[in-house]
Protein backbone atom coordinates (compact mmCIF):
# COMPACT_ATOMS: atom_id res chain seq x y z
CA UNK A 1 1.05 10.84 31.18
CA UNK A 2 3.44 13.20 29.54
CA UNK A 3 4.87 10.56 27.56
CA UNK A 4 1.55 9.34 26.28
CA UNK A 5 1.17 13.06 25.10
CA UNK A 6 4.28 13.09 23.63
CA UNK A 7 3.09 9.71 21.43
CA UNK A 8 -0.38 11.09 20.94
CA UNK A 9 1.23 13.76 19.57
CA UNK A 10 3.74 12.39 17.35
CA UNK A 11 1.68 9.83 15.66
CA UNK A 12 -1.08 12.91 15.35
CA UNK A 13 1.47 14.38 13.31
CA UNK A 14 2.72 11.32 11.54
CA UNK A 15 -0.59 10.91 10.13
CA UNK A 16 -1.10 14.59 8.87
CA UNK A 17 2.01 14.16 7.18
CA UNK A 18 0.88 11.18 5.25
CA UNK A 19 -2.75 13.12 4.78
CA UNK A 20 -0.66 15.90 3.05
CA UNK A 21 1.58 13.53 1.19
CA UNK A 22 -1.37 12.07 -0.33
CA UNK A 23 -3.62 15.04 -1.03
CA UNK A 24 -0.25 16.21 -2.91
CA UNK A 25 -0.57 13.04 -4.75
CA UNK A 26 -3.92 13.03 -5.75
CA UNK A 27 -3.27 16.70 -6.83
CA UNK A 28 -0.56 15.74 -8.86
CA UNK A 29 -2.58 12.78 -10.32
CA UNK A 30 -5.94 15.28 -11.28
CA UNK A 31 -3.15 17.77 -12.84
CA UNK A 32 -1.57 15.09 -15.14
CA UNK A 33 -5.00 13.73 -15.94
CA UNK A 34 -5.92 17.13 -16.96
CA UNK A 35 -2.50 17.05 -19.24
CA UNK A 36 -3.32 14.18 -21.05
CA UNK A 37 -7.34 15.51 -21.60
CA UNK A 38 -6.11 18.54 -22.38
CA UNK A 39 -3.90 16.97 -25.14
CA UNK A 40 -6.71 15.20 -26.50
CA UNK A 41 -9.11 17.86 -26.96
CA UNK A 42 -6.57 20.09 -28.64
CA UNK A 43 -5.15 17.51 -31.10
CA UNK A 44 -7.81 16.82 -33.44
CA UNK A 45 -7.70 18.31 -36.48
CA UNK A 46 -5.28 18.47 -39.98
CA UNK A 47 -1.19 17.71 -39.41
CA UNK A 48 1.41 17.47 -41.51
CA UNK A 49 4.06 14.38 -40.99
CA UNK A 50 7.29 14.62 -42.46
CA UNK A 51 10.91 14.51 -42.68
CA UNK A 52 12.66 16.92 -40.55
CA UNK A 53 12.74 19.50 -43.83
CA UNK A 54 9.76 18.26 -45.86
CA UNK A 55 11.31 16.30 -48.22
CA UNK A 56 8.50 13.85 -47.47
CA UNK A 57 5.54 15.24 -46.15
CA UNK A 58 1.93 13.68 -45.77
CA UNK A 59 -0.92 14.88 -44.49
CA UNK A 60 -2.57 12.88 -41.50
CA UNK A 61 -6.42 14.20 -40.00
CA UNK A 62 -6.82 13.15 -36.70
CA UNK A 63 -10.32 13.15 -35.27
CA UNK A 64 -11.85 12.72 -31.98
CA UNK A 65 -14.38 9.61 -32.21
CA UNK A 66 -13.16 6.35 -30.45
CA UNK A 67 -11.51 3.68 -32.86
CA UNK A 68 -11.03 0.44 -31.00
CA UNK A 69 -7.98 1.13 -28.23
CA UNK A 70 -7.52 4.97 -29.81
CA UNK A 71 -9.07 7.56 -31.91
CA UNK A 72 -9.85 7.80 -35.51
CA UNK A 73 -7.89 9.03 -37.91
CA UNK A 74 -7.15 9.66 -41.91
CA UNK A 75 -4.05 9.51 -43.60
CA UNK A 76 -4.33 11.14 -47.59
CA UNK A 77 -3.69 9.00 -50.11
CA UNK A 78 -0.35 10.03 -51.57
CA UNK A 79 1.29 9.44 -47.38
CA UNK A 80 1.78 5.34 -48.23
CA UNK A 81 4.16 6.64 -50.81
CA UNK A 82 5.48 9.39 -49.15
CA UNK A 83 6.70 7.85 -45.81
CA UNK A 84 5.94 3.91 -46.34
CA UNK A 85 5.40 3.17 -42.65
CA UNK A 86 2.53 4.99 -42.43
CA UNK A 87 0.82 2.10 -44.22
CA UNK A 88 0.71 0.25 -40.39
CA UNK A 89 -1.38 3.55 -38.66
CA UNK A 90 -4.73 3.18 -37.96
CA UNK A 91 -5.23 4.97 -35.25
CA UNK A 92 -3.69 7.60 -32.87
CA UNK A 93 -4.35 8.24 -29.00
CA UNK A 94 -2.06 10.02 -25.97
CA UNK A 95 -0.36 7.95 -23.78
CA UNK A 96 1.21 9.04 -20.73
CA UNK A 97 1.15 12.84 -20.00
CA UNK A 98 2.39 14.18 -23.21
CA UNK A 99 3.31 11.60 -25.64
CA UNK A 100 1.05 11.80 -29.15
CA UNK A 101 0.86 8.00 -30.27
CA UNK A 102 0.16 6.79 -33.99
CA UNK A 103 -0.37 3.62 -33.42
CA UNK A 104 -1.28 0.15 -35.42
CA UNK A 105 -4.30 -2.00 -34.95
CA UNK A 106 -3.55 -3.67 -31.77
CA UNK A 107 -2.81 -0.61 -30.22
CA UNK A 108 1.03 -0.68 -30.73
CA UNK A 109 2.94 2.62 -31.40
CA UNK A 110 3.81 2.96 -34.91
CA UNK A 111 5.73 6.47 -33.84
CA UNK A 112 5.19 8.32 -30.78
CA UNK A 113 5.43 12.41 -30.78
CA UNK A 114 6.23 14.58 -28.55
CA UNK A 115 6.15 18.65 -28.52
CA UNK A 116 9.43 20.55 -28.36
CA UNK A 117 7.84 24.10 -29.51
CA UNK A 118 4.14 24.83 -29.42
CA UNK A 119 2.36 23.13 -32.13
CA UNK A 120 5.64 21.19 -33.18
CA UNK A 121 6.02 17.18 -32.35
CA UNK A 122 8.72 15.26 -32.55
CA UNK A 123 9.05 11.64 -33.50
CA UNK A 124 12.13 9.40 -33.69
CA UNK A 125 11.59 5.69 -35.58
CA UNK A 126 15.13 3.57 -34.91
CA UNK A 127 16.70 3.41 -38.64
CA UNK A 128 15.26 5.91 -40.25
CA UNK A 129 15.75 9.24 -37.80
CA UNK A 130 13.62 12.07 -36.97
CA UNK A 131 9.73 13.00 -38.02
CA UNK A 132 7.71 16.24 -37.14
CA UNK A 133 4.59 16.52 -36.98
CA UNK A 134 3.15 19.70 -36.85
CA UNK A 135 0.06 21.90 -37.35
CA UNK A 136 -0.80 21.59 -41.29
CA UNK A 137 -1.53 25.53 -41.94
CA UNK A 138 1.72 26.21 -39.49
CA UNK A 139 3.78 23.59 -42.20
CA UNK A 140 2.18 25.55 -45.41
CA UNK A 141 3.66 28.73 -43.87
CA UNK A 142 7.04 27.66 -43.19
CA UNK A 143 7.40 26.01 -46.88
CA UNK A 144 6.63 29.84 -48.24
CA UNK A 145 9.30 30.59 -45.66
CA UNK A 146 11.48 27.97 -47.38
CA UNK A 147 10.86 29.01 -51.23
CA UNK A 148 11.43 33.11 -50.06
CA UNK A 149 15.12 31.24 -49.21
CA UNK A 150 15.86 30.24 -52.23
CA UNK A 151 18.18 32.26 -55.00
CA UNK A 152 21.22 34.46 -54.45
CA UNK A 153 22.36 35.77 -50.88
CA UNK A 154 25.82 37.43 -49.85
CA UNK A 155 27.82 37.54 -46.73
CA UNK A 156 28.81 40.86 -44.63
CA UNK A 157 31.06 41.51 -42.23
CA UNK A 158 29.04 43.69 -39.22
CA UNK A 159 30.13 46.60 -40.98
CA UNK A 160 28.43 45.98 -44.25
CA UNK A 161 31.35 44.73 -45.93
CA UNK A 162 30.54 42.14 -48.44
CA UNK A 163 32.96 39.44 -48.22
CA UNK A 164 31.12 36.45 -50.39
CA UNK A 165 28.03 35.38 -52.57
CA UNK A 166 26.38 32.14 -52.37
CA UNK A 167 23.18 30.41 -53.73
CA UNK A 168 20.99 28.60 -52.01
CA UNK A 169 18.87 26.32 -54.26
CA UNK A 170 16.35 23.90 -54.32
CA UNK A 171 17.80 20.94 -55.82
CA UNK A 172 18.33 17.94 -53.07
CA UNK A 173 21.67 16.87 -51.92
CA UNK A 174 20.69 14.51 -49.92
CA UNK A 175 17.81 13.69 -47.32
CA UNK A 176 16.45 17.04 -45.98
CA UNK A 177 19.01 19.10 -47.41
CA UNK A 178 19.72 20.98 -50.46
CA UNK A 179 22.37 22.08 -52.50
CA UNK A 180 24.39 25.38 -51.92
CA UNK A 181 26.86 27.03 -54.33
CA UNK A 182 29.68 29.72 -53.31
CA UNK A 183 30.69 32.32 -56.28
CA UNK A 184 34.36 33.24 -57.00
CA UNK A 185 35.98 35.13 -54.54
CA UNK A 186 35.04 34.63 -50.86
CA UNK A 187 36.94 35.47 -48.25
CA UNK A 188 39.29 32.94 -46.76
CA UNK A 189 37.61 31.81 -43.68
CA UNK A 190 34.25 30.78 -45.39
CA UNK A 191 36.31 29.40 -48.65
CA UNK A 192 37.97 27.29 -46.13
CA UNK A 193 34.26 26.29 -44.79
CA UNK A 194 32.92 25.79 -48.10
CA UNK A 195 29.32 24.76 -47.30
CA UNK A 196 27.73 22.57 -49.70
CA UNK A 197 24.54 22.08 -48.36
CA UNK A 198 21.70 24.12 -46.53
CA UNK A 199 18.11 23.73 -44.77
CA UNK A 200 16.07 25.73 -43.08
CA UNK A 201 15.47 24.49 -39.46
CA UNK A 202 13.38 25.77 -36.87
CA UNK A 203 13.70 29.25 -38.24
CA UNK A 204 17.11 28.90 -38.67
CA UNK A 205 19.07 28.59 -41.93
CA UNK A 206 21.96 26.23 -41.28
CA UNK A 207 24.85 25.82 -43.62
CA UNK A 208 26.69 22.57 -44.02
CA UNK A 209 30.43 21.60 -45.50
CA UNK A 210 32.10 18.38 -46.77
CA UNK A 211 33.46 17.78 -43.80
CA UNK A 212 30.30 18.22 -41.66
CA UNK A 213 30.86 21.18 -39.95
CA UNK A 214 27.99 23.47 -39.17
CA UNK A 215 27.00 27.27 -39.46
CA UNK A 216 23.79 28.25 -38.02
CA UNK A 217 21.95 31.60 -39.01
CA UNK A 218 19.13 33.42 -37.53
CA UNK A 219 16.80 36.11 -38.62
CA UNK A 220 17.15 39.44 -36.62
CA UNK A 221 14.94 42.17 -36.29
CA UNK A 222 16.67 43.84 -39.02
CA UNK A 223 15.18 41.14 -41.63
CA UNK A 224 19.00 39.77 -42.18
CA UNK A 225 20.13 36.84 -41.01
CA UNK A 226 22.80 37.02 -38.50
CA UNK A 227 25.28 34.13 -37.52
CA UNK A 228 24.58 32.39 -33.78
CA UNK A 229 26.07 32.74 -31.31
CA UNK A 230 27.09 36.05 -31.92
CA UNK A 231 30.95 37.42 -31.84
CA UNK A 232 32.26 40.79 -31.97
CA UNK A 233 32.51 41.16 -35.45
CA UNK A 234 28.90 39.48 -36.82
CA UNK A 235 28.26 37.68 -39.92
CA UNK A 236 25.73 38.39 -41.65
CA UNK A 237 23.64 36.94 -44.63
CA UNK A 238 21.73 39.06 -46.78
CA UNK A 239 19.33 38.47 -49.75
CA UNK A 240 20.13 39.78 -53.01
């Protein structure tokens, strides 16, 4: 008899195991189903797609009526021009938990986003590199951001001693980045670096040589922009 108890027992609490196993489940299945709606309730509405520093921009409406195996959506006029394989998107939709799909008539994904920041997607198409796609007011912001870059800047030690001037400008040197001139006189260390070109990334302006090293600046809440990461003696950019 006390073996049979034992048994009732154990397969009493076999099966509450696999009752709690599968309530987690189903939990876990409602959440990620509320991801994904979620996602498509918030999406619709005016984007910007474009190269990683708007080079290339275009500017795609996605709606919320049903379009075949997606949703609708409009692409402007100029974006077949702009970024030429937008010419196959018809259509956009989620897929999975998180992934934002532009997709082709039969349903097949043209690009497929995904957020790294709030309000910022990220797209990668093999051969060509990296697309963002991003809220279109948010975009129009950060290009303002971009043109207050532009013009004559100088570098200080964390004491306020100047030790070079540079110009950022607006002419392209090559996809998503522009050209960057040093003036006479810089000290050694960022002679020897010698950036050539510059964009501003994520809220960060970064500063590129010849050789492909990188220098990375961020605003601090001083309204300078402050090398990253930081060292004991910080350098600093400042506009002029």
């Amino acid at each position: 008899m006390t073996a049979l108890r034992v048994v009732a027992f154990a397969v009493a609490a076999f099966l509450a195991a696999i009752g709690a196993v599968a309530t987690h489940l189903a939990a876990i299945g409602i959440a990620h189903a509320q991801d994904a709606t979620t996602l498509k309730k918030s999406m619709p509405g005016q984007w910007e797609l474009s190269t990683t520093e708007r080079s290339k921009t275009c500017v795609v409406t996605l709606k919320a009526d049903a379009a075949g195996q997606g949703f609708k959506l409009e692409l402007e006029p100029a974006c077949k021009t702009a970024l030429p394989f937008t010419k196959d998107i018809v259509a956009w939709n989620v897929r999975g938990l998180d992934i934002v799909r532009l997709q082709d008539a039969t349903g097949e994904s043209v690009i497929d986003f995904t957020e790294v920041e709030a309000g910022i997607f990220e797209g990668l198409r093999q051969g060509e590199g990296v697309y963002i796609l991003q809220d279109l007011a948010a975009a129009r912001s950060m290009a303002k951001s971009m043109d207050q870059m532009i013009g004559d800047w100088s570098m200080v030690r964390g004491n306020g001693q100047p030790i070079c001037g540079l110009t950022l400008t607006n002419t392209e040197a090559s996809p998503d980045n522009f050209q960057v001139f040093l003036k006479p006189k810089c000290d050694a260390a960022i002679a020897q670096f010698n950036p050539t070109q510059w964009r501003l990334e994520r809220g960060q302006i970064i500063l590129m040589s010849k050789s492909g090293d990188v220098w990375q600046f961020e605003a601090d809440d001083n309204a300078q922009w402050r090398r990253v990461p930081d060292t004991a003696d910080p350098l600093i950019m400042l506009r002029q």
